[in-house]
Protein backbone atom coordinates (compact mmCIF):
# COMPACT_ATOMS: atom_id res chain seq x y z
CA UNK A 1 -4.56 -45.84 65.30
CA UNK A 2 -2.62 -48.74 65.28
CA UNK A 3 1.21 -48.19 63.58
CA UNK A 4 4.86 -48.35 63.67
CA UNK A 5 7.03 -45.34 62.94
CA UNK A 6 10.93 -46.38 62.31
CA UNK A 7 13.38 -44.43 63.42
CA UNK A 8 16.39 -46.62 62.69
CA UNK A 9 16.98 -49.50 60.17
CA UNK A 10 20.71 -49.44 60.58
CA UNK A 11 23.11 -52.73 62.27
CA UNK A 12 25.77 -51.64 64.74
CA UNK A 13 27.82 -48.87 63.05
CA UNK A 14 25.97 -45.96 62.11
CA UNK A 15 26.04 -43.73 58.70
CA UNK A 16 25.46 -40.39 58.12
CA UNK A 17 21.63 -41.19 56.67
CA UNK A 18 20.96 -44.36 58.53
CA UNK A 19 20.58 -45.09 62.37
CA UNK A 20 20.79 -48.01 65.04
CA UNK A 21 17.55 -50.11 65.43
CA UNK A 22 14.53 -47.93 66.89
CA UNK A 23 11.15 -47.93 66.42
CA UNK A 24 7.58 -46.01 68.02
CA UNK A 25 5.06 -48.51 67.68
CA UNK A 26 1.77 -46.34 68.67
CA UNK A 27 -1.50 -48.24 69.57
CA UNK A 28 -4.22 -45.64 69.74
CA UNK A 29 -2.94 -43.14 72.72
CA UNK A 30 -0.65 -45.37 73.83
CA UNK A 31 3.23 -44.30 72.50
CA UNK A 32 6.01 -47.16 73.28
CA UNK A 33 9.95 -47.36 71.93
CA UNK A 34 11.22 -50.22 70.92
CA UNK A 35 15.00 -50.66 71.13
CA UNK A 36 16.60 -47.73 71.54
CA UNK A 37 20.45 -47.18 69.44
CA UNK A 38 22.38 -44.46 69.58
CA UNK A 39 20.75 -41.47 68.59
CA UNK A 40 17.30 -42.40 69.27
CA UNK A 41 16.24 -38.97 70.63
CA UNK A 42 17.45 -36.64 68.06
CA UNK A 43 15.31 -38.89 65.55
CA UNK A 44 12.40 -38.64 67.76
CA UNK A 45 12.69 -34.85 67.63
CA UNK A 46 13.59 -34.56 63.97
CA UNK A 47 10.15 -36.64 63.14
CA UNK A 48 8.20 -34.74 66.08
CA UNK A 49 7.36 -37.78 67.88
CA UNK A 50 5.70 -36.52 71.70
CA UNK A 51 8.37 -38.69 73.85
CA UNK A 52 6.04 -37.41 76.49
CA UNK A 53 3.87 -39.64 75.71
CA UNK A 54 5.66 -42.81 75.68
CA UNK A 55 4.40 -45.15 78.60
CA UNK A 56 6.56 -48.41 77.89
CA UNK A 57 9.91 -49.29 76.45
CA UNK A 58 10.96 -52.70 75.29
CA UNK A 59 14.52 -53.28 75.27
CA UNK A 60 15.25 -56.96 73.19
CA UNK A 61 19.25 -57.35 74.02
CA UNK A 62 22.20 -55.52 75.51
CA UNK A 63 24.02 -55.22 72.17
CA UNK A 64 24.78 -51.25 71.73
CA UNK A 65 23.12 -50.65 68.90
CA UNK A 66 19.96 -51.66 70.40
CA UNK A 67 20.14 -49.52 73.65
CA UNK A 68 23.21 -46.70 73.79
CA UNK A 69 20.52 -44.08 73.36
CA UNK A 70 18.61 -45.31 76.44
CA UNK A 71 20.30 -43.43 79.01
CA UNK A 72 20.49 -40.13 77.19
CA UNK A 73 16.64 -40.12 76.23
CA UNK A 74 16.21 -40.91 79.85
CA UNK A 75 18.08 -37.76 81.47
CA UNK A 76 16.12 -35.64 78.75
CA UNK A 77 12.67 -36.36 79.52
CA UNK A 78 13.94 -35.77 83.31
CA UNK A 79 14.85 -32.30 82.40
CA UNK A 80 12.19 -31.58 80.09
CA UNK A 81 9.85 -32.03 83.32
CA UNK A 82 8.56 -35.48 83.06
CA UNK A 83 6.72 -36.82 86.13
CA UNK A 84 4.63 -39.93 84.52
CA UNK A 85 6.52 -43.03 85.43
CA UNK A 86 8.31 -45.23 82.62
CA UNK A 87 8.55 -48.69 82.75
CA UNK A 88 11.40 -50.42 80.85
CA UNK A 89 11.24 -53.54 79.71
CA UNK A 90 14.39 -55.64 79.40
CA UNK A 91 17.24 -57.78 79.77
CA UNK A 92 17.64 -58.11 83.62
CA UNK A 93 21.58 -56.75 83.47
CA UNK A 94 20.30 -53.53 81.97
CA UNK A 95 19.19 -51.92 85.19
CA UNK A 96 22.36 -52.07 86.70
CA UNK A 97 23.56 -50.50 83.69
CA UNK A 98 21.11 -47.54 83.81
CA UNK A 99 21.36 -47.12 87.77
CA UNK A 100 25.20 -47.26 87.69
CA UNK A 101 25.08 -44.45 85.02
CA UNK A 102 22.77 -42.49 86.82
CA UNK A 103 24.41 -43.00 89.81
CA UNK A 104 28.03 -42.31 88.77
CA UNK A 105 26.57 -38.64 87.55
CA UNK A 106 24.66 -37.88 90.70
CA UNK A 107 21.21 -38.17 88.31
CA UNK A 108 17.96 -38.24 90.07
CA UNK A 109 15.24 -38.54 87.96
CA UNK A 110 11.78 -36.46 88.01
CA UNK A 111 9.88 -39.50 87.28
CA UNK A 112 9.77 -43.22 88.61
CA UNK A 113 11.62 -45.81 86.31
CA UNK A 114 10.29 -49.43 86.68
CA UNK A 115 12.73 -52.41 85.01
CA UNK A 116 10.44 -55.50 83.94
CA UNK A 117 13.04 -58.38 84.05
CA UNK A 118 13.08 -60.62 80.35
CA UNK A 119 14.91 -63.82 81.59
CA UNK A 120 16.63 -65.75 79.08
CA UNK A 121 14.40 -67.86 76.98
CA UNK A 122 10.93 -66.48 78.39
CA UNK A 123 8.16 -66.06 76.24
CA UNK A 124 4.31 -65.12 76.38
CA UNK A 125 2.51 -62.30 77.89
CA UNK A 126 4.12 -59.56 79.41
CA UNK A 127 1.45 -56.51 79.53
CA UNK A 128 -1.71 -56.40 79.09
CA UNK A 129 -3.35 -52.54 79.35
CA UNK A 130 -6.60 -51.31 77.75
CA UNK A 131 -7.03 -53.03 74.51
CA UNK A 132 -3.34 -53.90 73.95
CA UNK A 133 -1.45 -57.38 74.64
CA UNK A 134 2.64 -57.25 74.33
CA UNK A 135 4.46 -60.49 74.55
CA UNK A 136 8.05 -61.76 74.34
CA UNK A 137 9.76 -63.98 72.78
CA UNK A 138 13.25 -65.29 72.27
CA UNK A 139 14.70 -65.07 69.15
CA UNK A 140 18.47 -66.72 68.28
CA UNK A 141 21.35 -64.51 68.71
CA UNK A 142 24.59 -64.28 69.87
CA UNK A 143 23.67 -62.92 73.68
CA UNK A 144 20.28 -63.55 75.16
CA UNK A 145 17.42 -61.47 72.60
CA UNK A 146 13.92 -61.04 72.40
CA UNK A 147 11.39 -60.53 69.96
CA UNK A 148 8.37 -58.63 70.41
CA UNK A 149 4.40 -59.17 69.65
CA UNK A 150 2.02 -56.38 69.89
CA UNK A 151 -1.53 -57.56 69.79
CA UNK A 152 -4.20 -54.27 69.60
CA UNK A 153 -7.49 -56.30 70.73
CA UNK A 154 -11.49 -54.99 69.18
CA UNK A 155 -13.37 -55.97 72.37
CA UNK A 156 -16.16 -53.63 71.71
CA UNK A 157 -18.50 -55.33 69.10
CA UNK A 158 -19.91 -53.51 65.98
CA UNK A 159 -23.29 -51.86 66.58
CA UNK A 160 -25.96 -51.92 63.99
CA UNK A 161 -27.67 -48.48 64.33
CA UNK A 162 -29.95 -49.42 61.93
CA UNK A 163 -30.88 -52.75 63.47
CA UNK A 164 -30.80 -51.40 66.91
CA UNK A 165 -33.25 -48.24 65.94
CA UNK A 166 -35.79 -50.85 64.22
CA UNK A 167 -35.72 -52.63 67.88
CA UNK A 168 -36.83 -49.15 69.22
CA UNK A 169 -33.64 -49.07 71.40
CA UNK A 170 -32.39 -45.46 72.49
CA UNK A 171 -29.38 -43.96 71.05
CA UNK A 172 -28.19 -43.47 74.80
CA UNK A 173 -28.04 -46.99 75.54
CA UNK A 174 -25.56 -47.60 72.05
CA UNK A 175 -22.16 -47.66 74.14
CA UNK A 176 -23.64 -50.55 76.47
CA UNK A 177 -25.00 -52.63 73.37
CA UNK A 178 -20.84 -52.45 72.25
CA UNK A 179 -19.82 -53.47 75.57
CA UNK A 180 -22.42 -57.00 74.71
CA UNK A 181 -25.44 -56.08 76.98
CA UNK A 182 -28.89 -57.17 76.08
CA UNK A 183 -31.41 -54.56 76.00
CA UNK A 184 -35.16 -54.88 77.94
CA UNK A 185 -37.95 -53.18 76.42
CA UNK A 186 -40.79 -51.16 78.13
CA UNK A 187 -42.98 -53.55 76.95
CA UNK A 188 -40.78 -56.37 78.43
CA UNK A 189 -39.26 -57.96 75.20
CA UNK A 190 -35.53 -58.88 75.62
CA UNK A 191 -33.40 -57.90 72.66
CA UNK A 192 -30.71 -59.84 72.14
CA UNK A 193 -27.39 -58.23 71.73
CA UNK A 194 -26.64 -60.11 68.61
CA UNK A 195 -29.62 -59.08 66.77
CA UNK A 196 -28.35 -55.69 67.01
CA UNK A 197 -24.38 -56.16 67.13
CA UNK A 198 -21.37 -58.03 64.97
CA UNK A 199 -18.99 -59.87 66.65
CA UNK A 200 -15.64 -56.88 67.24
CA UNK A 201 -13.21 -57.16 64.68
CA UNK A 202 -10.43 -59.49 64.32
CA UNK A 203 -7.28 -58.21 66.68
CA UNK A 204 -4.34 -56.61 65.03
CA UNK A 205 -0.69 -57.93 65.22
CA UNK A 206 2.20 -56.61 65.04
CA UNK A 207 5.85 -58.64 65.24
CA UNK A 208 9.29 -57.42 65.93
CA UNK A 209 11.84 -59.75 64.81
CA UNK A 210 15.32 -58.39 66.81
CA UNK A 211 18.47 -59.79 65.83
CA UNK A 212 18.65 -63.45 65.22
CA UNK A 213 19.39 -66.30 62.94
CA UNK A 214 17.04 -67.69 60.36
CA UNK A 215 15.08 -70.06 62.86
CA UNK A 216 11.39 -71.54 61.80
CA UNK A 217 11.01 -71.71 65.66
CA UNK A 218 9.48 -68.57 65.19
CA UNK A 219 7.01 -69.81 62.92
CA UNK A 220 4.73 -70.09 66.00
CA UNK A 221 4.87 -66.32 66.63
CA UNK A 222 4.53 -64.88 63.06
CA UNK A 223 1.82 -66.83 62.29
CA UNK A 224 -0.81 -64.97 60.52
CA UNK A 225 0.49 -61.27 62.00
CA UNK A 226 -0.48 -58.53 60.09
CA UNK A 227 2.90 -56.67 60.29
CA UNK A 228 6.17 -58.39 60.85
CA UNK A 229 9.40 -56.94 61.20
CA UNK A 230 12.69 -59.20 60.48
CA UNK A 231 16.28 -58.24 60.32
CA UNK A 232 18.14 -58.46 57.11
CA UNK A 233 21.61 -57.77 57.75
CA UNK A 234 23.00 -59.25 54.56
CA UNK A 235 21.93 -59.74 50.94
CA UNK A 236 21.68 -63.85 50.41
CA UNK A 237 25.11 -64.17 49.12
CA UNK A 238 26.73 -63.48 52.81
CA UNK A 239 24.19 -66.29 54.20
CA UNK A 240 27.50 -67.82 55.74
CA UNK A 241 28.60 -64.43 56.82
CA UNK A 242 25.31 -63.84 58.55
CA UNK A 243 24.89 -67.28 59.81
CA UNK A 244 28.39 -67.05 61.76
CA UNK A 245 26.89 -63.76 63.22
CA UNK A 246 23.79 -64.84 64.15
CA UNK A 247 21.97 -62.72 61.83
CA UNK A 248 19.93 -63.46 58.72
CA UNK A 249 19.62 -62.72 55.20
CA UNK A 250 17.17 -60.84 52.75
CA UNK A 251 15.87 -64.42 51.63
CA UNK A 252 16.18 -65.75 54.63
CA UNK A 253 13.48 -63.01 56.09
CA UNK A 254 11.54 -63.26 53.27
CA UNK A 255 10.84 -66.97 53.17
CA UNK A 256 10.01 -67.19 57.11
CA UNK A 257 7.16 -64.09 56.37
CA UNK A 258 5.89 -66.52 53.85
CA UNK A 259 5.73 -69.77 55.68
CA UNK A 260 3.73 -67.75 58.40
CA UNK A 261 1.27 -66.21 55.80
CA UNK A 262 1.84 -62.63 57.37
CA UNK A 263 0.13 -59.90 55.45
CA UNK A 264 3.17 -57.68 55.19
CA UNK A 265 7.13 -57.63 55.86
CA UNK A 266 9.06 -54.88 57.03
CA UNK A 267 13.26 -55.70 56.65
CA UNK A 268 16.12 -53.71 58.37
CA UNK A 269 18.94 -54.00 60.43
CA UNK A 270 20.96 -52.86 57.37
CA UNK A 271 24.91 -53.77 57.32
CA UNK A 272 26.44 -50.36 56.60
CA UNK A 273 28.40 -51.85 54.02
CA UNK A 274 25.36 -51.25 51.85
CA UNK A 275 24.70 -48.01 50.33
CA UNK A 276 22.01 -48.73 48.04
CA UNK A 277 19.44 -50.90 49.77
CA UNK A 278 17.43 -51.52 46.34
CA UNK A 279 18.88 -55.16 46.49
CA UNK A 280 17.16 -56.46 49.31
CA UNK A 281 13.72 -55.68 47.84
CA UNK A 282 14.80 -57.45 44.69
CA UNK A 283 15.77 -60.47 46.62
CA UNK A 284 12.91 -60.38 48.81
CA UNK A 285 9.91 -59.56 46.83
CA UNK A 286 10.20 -62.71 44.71
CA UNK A 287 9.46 -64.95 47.94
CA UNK A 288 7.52 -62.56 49.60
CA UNK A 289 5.85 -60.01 47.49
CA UNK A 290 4.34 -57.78 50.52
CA UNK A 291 7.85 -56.81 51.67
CA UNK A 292 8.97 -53.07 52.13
CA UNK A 293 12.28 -51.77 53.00
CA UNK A 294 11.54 -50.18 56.75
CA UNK A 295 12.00 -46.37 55.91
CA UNK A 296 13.53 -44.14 58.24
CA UNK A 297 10.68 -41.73 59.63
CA UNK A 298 7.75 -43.57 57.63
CA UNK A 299 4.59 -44.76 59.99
CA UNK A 300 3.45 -47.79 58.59
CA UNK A 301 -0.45 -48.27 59.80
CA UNK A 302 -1.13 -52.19 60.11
């Protein structure tokens, strides 16, 4: 399974039904948080997300609202028992943060926390493990930010049972005709793998947007993704409002998911002057139509 569960689509101030940025992007039985705003672990627990079974967080700037939940999340998986190390990656300042903190309450924790460093303006690959590819980029804000691409990779290649039996090949031998191996018969004919296989399937991609201005530098990143997630602090009218912020706008998101012909845009990042949120969806949808408000405890599969 390849999806992204939100668990907050608010900006900086919180309401009483909407929460700073987080989100569990889960790639098969692989769990890892993404930005991490005050609050984050009561909204894990209230949508029963395992956070024992998150292997990787991504951290894209040291604005609260993106990481004031870090350190409490941290000191409860310590005392729920958790022994698997954690890696963080992040903005390099945010390790002092997190060791001063511990430090300053005499917190040792159970399990070993690695910080990956995210320099200012680096981009491309920064894990690759199993099938999955994660890579940064920067994205135009007021401090150093980063975006986010996760890329779940088919290397296994479709088998054609059918095929395959016709070829007299065994059913036990199936897995290594996935993995692209040829296959000998006892009679000494070589079957080719692509007689009996498909190429795998196309990888699936998945964007986080953090906080920036509306910037076709990204272009280059969205391209073609099948999920992307962009901020949309204000409706259009507050473009100059959102400009002098370095944020961007519900047209603003919308026209940048359709200049990269992405399959589907998710907006939040929600100023909480807005109640209703119905307004961004009518000023999206007529640029983009595949856009969808990011829900608060919704999976979306991509």
């Amino acid at each position: 399974m390849f999806g992204v569960t939100i668990l907050g689509n608010n900006s900086a101030i919180p309401t009483l039904n909407r929460h700073p940025t987080a989100q569990v992007v889960t790639c098969n039985d692989q769990l890892m948080l993404v930005d991490c705003g005050e609050g984050t672990q009561l909204q894990i627990a209230l949508y029963k997300i395992k956070r024992s079974k998150f292997r990787y967080i991504f951290i894209s700037h040291l604005h609260g609202d993106h990481y004031f939940g870090l350190i409490g999340l941290l000191n409860t998986l310590s005392l729920m028992g958790r022994s698997e190390p954690l890696s963080v990656y992040a903005p390099p300042e945010l390790e002092q943060i997190i060791r001063l903190q511990l430090d300053c309450s005499g917190t040792v924790l159970n399990f070993a926390l690695t910080f990956v460093p995210l320099e200012p303006g680096r981009s491309g690959l920064i894990l690759e493990d199993k099938d999955l590819r994660v890579s940064c980029f920067p994205t135009q804000h007021r401090i150093s930010c980063f975006g986010f691409s996760f890329e779940l990779q088919k290397k296994k290649r479709k088998l054609l049972p059918e095929q395959a039996r016709a070829y007299e090949i065994p059913s036990s031998y199936f897995s290594r005709l996935q993995d692209g191996a040829d296959y000998q018969r006892k009679d000494g004919t070589l079957v080719k793998n692509d007689w009996v296989t498909l190429p795998p399937c196309k990888a699936k991609r998945y964007v986080y947007c953090a906080d920036t201005i509306y910037d076709e530098n990204l272009l280059p990143w969205l391209k073609d993704a099948d999920v992307i997630y962009h901020e949309t602090t204000y409706l259009h009218d507050l473009r100059d409002r959102a400009a002098e912020r370095f944020h961007s706008t519900s047209v603003q998101a919308a026209s940048l998911a359709a200049a990269a012909h992405a399959k589907r845009l998710l907006i939040g990042h929600f100023s909480s002057k807005y109640t209703d949120l119905t307004p961004f969806l009518e000023e999206c949808r007529p640029v983009f139509p595949s856009t969808d408000i990011g829900e608060e405890g919704v999976t979306y599969i991509i």
